[in-house]
PDB file of N, CA and C in Angstrom:
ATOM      1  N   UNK A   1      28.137   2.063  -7.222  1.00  0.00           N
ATOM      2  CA  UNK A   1      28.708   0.948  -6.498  1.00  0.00           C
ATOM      3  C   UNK A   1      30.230   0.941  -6.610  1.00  0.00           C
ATOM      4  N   UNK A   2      31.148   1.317  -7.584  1.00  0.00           N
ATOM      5  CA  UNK A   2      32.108   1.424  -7.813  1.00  0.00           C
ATOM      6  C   UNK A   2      32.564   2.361  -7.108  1.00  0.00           C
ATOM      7  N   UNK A   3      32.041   3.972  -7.087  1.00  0.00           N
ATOM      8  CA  UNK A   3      32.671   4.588  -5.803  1.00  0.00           C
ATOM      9  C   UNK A   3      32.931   4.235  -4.393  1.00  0.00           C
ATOM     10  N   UNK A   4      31.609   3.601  -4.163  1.00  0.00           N
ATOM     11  CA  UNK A   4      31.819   2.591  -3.075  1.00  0.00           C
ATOM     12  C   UNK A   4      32.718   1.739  -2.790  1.00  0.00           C
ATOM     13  N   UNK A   5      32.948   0.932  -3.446  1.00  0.00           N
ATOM     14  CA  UNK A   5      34.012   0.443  -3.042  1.00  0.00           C
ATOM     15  C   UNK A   5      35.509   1.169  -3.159  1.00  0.00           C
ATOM     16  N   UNK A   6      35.591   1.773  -3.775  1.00  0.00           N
ATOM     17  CA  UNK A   6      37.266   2.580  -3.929  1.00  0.00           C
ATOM     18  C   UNK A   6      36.977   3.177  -2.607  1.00  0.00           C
ATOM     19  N   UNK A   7      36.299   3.211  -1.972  1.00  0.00           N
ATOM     20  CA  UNK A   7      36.114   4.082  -0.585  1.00  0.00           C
ATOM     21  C   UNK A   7      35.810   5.836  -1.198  1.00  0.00           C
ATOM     22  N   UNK A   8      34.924   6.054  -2.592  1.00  0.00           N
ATOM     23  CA  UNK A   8      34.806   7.548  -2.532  1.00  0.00           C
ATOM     24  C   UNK A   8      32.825   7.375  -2.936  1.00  0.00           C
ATOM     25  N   UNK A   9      32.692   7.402  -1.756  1.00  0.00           N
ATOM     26  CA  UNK A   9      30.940   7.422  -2.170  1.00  0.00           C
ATOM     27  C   UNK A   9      30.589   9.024  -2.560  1.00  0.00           C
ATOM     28  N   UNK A  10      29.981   9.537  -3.205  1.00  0.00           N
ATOM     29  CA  UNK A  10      29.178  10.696  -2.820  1.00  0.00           C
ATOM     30  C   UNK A  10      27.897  10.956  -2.793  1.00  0.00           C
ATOM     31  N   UNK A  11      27.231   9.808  -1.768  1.00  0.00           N
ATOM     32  CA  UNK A  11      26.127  10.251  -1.188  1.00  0.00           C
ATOM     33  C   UNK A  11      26.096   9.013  -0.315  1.00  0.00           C
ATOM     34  N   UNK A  12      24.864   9.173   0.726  1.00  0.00           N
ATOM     35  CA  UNK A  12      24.871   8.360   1.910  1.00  0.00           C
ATOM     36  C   UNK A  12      24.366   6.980   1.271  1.00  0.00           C
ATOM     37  N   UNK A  13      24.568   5.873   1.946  1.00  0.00           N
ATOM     38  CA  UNK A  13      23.870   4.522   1.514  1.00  0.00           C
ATOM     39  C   UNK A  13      23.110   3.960   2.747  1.00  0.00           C
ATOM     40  N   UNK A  14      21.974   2.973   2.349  1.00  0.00           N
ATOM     41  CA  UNK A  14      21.392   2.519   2.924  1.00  0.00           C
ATOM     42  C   UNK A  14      21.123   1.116   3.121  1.00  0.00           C
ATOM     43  N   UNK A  15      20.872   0.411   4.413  1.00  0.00           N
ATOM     44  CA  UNK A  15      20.133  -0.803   3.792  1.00  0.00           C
ATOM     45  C   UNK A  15      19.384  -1.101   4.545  1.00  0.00           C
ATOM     46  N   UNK A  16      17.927  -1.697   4.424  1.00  0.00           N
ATOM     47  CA  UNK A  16      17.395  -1.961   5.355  1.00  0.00           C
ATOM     48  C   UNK A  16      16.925  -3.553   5.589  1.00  0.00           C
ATOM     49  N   UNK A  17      17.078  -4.400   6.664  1.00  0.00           N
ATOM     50  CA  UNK A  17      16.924  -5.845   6.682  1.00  0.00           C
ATOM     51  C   UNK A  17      16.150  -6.248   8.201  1.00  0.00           C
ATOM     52  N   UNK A  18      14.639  -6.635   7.445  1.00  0.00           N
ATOM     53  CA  UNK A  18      13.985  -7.192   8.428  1.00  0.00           C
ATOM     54  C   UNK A  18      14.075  -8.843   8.656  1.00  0.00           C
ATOM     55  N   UNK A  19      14.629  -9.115   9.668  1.00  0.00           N
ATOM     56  CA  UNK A  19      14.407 -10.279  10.034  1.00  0.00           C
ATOM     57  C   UNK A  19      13.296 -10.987  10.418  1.00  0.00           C
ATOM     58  N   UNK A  20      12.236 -10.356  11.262  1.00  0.00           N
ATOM     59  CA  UNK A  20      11.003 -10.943  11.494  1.00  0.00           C
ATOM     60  C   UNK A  20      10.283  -9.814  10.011  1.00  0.00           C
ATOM     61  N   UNK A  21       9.053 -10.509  10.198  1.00  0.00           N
ATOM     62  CA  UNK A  21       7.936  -9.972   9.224  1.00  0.00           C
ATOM     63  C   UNK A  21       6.441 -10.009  10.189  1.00  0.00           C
ATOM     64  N   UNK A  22       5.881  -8.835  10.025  1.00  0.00           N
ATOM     65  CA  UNK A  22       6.217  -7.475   9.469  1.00  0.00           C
ATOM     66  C   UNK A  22       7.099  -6.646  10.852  1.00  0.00           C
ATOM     67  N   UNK A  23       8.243  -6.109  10.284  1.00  0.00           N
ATOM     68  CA  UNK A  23       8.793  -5.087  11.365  1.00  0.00           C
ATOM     69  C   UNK A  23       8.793  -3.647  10.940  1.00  0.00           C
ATOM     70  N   UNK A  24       8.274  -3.356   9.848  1.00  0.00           N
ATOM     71  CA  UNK A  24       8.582  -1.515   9.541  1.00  0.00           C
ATOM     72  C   UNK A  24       7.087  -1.432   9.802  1.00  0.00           C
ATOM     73  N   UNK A  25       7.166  -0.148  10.956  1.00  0.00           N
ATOM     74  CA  UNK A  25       6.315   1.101  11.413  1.00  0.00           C
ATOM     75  C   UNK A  25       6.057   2.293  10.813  1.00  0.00           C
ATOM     76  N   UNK A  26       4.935   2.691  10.122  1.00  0.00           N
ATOM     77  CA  UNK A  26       5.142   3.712   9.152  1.00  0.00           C
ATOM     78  C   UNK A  26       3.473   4.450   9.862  1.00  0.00           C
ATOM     79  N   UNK A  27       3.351   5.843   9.998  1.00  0.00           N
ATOM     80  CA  UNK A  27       2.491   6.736   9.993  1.00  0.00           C
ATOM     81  C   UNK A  27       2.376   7.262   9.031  1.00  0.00           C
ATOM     82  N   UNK A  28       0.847   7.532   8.165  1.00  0.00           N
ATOM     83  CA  UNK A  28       0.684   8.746   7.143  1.00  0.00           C
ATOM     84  C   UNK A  28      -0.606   9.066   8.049  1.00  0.00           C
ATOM     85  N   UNK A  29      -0.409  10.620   7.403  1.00  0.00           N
ATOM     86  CA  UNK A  29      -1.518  11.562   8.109  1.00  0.00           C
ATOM     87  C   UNK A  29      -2.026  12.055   6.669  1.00  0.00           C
ATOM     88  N   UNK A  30      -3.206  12.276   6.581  1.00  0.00           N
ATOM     89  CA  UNK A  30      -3.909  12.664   5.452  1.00  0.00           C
ATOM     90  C   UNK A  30      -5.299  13.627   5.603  1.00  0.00           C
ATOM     91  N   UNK A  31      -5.320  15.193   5.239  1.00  0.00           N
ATOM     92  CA  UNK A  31      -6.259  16.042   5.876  1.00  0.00           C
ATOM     93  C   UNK A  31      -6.997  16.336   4.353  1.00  0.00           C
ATOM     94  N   UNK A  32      -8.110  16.286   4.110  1.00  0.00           N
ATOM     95  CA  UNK A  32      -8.594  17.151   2.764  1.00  0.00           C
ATOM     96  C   UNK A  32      -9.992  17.941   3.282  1.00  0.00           C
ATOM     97  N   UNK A  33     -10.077  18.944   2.589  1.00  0.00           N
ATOM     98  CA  UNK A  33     -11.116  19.771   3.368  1.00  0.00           C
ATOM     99  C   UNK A  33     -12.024  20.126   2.041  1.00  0.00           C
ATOM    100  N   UNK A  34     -12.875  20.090   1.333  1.00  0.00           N
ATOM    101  CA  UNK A  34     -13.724  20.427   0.337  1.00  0.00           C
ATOM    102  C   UNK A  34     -14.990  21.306   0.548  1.00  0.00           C
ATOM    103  N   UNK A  35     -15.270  21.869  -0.829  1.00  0.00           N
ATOM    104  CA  UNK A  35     -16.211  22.998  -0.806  1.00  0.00           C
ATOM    105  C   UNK A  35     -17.015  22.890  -1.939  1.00  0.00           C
ATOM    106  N   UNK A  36     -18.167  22.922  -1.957  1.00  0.00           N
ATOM    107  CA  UNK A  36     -18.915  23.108  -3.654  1.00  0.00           C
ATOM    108  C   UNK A  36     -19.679  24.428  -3.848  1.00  0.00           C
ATOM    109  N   UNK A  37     -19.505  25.339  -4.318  1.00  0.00           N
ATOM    110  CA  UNK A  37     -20.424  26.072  -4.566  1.00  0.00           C
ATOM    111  C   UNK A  37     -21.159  26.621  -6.161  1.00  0.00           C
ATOM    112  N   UNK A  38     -22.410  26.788  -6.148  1.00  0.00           N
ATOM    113  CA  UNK A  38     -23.343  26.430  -7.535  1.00  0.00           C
ATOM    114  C   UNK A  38     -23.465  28.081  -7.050  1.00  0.00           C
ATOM    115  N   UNK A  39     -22.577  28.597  -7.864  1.00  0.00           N
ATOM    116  CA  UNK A  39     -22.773  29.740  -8.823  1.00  0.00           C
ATOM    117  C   UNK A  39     -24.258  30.264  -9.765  1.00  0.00           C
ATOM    118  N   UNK A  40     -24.160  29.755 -10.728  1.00  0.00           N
ATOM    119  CA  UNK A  40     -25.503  29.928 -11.125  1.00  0.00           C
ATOM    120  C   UNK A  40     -25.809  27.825 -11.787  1.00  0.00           C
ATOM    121  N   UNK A  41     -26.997  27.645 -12.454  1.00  0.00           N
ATOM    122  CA  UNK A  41     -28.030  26.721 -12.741  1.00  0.00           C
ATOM    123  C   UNK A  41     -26.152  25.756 -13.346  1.00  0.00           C
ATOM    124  N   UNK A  42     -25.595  26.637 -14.505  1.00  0.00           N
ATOM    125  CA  UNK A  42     -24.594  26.244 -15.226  1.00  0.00           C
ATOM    126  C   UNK A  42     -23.332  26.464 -14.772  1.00  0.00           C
ATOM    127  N   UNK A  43     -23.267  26.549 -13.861  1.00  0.00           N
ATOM    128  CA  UNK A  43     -21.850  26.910 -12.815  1.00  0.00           C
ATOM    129  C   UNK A  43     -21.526  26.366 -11.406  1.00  0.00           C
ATOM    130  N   UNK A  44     -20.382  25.599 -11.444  1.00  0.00           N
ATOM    131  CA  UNK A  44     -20.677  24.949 -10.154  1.00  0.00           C
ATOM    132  C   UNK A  44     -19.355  24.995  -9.980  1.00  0.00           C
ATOM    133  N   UNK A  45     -18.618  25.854  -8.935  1.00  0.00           N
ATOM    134  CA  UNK A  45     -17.200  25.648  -8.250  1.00  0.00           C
ATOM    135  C   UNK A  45     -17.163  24.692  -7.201  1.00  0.00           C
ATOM    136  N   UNK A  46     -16.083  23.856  -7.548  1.00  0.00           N
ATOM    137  CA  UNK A  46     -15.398  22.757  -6.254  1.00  0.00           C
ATOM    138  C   UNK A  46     -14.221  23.323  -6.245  1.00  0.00           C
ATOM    139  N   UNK A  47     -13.974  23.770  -4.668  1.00  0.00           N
ATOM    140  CA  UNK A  47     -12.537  23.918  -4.362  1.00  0.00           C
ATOM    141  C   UNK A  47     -12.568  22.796  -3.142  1.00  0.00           C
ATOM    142  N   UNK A  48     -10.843  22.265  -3.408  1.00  0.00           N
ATOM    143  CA  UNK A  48     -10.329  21.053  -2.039  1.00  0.00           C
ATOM    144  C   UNK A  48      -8.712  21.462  -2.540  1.00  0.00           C
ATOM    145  N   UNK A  49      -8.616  21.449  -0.478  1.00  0.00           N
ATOM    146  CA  UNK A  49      -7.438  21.425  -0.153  1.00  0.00           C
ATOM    147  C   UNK A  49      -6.927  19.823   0.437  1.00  0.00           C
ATOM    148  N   UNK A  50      -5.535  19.630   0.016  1.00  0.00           N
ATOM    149  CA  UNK A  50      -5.012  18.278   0.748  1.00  0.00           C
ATOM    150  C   UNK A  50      -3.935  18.411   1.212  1.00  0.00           C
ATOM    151  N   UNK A  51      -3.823  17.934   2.724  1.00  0.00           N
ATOM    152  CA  UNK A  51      -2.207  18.090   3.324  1.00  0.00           C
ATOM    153  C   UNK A  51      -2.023  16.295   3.615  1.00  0.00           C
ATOM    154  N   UNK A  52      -0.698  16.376   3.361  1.00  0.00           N
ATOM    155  CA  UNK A  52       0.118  14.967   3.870  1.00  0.00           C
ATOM    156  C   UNK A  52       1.208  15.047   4.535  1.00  0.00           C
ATOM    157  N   UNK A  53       1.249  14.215   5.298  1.00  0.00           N
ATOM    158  CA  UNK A  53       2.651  13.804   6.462  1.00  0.00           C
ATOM    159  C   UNK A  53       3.094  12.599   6.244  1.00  0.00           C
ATOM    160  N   UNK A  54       3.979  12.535   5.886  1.00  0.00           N
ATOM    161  CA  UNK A  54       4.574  11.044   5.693  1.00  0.00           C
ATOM    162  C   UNK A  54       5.842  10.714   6.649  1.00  0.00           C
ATOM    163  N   UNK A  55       6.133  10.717   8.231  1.00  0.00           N
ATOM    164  CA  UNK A  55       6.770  10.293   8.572  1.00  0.00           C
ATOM    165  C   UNK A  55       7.757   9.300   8.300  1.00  0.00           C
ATOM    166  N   UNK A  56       9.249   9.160   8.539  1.00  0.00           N
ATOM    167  CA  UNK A  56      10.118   8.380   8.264  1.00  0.00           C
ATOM    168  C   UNK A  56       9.645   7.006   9.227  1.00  0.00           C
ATOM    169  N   UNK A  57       9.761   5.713   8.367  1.00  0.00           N
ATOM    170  CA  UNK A  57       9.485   4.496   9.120  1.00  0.00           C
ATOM    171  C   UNK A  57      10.274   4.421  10.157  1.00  0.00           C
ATOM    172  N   UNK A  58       9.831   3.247  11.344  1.00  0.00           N
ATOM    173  CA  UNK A  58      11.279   2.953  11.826  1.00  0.00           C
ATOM    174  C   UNK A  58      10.811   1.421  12.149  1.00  0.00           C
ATOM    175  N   UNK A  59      11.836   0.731  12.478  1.00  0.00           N
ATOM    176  CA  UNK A  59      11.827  -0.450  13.449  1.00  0.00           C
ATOM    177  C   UNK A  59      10.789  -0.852  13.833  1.00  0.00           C
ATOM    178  N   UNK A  60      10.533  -2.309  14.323  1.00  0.00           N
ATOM    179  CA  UNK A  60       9.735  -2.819  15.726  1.00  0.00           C
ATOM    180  C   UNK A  60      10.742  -3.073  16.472  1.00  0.00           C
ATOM    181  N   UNK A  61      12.212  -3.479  15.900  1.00  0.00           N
ATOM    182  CA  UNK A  61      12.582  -4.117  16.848  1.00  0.00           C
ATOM    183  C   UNK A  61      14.064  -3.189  16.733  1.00  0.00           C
ATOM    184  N   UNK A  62      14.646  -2.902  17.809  1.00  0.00           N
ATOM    185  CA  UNK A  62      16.015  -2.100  17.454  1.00  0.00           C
ATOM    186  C   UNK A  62      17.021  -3.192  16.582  1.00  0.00           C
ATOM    187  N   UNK A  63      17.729  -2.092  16.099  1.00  0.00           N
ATOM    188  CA  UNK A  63      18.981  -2.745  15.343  1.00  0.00           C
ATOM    189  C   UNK A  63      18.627  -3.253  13.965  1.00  0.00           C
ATOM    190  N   UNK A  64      17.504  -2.984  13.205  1.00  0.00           N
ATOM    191  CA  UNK A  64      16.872  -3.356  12.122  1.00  0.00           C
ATOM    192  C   UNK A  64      17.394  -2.761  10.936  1.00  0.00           C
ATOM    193  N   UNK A  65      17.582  -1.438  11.126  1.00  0.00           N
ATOM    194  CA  UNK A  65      17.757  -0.984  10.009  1.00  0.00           C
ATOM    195  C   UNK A  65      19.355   0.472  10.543  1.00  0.00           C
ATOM    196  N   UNK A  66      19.765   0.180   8.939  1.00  0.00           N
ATOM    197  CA  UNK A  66      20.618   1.255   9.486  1.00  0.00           C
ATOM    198  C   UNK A  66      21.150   2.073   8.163  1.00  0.00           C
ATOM    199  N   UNK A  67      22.102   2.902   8.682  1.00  0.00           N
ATOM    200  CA  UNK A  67      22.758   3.908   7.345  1.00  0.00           C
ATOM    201  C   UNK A  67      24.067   4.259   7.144  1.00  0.00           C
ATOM    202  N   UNK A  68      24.607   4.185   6.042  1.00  0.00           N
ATOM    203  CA  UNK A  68      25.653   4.194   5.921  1.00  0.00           C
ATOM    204  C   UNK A  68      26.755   5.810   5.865  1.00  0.00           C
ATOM    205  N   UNK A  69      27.650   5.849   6.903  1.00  0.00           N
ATOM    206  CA  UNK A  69      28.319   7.364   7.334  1.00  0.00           C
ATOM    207  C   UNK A  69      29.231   6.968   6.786  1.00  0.00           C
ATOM    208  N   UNK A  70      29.474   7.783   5.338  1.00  0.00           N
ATOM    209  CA  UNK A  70      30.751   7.679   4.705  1.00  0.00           C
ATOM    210  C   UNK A  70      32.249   8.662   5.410  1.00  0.00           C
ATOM    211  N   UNK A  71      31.704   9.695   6.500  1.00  0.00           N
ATOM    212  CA  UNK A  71      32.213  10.206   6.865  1.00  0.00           C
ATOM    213  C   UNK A  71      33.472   9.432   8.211  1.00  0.00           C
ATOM    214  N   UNK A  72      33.223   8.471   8.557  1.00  0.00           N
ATOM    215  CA  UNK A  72      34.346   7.831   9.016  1.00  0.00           C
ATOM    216  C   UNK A  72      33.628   6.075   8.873  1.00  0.00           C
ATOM    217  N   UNK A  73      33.421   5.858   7.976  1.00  0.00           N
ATOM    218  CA  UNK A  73      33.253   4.736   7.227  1.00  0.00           C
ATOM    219  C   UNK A  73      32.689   3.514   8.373  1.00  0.00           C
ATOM    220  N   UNK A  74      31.431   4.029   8.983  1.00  0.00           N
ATOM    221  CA  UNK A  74      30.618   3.404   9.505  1.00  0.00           C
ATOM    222  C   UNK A  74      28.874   3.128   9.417  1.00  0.00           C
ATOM    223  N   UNK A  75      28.853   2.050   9.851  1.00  0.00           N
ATOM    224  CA  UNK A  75      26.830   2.323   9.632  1.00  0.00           C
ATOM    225  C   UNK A  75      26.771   2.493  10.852  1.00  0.00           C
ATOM    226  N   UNK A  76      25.302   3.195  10.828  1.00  0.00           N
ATOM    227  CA  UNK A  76      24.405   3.659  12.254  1.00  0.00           C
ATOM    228  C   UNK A  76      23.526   2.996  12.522  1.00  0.00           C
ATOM    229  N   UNK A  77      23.382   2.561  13.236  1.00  0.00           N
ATOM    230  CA  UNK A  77      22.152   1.140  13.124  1.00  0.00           C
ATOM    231  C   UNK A  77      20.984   1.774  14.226  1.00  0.00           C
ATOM    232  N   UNK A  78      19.767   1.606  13.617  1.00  0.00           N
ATOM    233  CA  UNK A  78      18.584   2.570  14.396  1.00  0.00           C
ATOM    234  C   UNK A  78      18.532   1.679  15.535  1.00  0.00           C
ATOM    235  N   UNK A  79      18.115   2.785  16.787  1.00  0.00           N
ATOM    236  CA  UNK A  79      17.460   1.740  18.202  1.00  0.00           C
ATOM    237  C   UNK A  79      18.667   1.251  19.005  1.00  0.00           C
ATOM    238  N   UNK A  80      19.853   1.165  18.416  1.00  0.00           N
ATOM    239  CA  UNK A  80      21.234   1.438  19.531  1.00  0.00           C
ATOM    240  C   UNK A  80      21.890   2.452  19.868  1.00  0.00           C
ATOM    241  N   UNK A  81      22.015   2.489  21.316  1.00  0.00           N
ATOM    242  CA  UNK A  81      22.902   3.434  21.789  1.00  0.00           C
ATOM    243  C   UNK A  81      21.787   4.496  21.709  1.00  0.00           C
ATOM    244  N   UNK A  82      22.141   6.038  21.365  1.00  0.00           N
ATOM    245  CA  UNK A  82      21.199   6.869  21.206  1.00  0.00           C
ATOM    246  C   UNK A  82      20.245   7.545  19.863  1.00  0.00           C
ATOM    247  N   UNK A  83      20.553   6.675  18.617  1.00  0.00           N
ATOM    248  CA  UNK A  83      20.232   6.326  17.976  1.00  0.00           C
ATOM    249  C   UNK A  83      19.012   6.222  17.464  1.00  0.00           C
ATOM    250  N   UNK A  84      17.935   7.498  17.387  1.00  0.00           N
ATOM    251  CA  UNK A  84      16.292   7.216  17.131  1.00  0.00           C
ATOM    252  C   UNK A  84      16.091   5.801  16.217  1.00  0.00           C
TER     253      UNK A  84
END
């Protein structure tokens, strides 16, 4: 916070502020695929695979959330202008 303010951040900042409730949109994708196989009476292999996608949230409503560009000391506010 202190770099911040002297104006020397080194790394991006964020904030996010919903005014209505609920406004964050979030997708997870979740794949698992499983297998059992009985080897012998005393042997029993389970193999499982799992994939996940966790997409970045966004908005319901534009202008909700945004990020901070230390690079000419502005925020980007999602859903304006061209702005995903």
């Amino acid at each position: 916070m202190g770099s911040l303010l002297l104006d020397l951040p080194n790394s991006s900042s964020g904030r996010d502020f919903s005014i209505m409730f609920p406004t964050f949109r979030a997708w997870q994708f979740f794949w698992y695929v499983g297998d059992k196989w009985q080897a012998t009476n005393k042997l029993t292999v389970d193999l499982g695979l799992r994939w996940e996608l966790y997409p970045p949230g966004t908005p319901a409503f534009p202008g909700e959330f945004s990020n901070y560009n230390p690079v000419n000391n502005t925020f980007v506010i999602a859903g304006v202008g061209a702005i995903p």
